[in-house]
C-alpha atoms as a PDB file:
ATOM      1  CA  UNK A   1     -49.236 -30.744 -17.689  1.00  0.00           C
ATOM      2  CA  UNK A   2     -48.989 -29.274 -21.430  1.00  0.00           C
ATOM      3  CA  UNK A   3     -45.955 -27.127 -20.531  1.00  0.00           C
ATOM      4  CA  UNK A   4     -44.429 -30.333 -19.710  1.00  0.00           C
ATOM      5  CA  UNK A   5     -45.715 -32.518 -22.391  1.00  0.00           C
ATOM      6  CA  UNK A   6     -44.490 -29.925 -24.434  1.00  0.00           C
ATOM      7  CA  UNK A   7     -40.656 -29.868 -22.597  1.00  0.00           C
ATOM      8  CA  UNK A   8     -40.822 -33.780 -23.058  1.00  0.00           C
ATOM      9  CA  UNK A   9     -41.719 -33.305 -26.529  1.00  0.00           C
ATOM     10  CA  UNK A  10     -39.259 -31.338 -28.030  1.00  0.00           C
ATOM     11  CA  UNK A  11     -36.276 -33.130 -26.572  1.00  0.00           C
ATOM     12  CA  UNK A  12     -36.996 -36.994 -25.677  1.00  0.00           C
ATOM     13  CA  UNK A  13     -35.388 -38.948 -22.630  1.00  0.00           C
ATOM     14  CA  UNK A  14     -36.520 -36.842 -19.726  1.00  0.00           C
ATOM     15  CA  UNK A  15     -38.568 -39.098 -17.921  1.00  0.00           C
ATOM     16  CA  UNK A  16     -36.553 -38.638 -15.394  1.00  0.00           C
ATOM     17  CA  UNK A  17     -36.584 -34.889 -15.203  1.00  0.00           C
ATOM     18  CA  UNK A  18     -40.356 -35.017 -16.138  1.00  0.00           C
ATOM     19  CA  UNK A  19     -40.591 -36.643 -12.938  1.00  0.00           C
ATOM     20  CA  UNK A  20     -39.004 -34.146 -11.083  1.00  0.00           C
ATOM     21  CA  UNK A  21     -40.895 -31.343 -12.687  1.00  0.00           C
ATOM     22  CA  UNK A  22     -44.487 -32.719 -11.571  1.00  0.00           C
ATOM     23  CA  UNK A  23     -43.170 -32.875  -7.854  1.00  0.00           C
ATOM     24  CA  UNK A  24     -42.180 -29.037  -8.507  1.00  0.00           C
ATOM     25  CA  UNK A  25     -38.458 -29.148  -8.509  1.00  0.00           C
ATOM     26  CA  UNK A  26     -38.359 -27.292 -11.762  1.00  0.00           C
ATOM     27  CA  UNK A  27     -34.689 -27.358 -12.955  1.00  0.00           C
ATOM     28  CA  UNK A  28     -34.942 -23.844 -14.082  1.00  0.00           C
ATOM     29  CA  UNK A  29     -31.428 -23.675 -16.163  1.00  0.00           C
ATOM     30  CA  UNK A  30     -33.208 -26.442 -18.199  1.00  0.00           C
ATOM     31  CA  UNK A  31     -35.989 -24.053 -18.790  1.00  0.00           C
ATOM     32  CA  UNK A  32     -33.473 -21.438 -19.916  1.00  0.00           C
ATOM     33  CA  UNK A  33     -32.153 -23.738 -22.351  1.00  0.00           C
ATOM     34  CA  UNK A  34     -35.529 -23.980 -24.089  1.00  0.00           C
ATOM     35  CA  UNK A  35     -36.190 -20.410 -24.290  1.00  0.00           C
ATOM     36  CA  UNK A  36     -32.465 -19.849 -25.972  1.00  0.00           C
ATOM     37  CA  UNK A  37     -34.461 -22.117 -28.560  1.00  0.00           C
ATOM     38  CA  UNK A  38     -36.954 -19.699 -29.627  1.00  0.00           C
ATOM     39  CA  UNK A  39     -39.902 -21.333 -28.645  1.00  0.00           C
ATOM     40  CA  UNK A  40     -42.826 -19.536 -27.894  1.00  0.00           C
ATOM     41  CA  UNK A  41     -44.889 -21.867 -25.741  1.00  0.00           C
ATOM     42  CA  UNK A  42     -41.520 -22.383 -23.417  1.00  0.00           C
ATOM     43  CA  UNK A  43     -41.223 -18.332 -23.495  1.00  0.00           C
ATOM     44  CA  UNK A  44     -44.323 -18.212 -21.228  1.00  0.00           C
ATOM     45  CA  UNK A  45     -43.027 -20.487 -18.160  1.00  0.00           C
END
């Protein structure tokens, strides 16, 4: 639940997407998005 707190965190609005994430359709091009970011924490997913 932190790696998603932390996805909600940094860009707000994704309830949504949040949703779909805890029933573990992770949209992985989204995830790809927040690496391009250069976060660490999103790095590790």
């Amino acid at each position: 639940t932190e790696a998603i707190r932390h996805l909600v965190g940094m860009n707000g609005g994704l309830e949504g997407r949040l949703m779909m994430v805890e029933m573990g359709e992770i949209d992985l091009r989204f995830i790809k998005l927040k690496k391009q970011k250069n976060c660490r924490f999103c790095s590790n997913i």
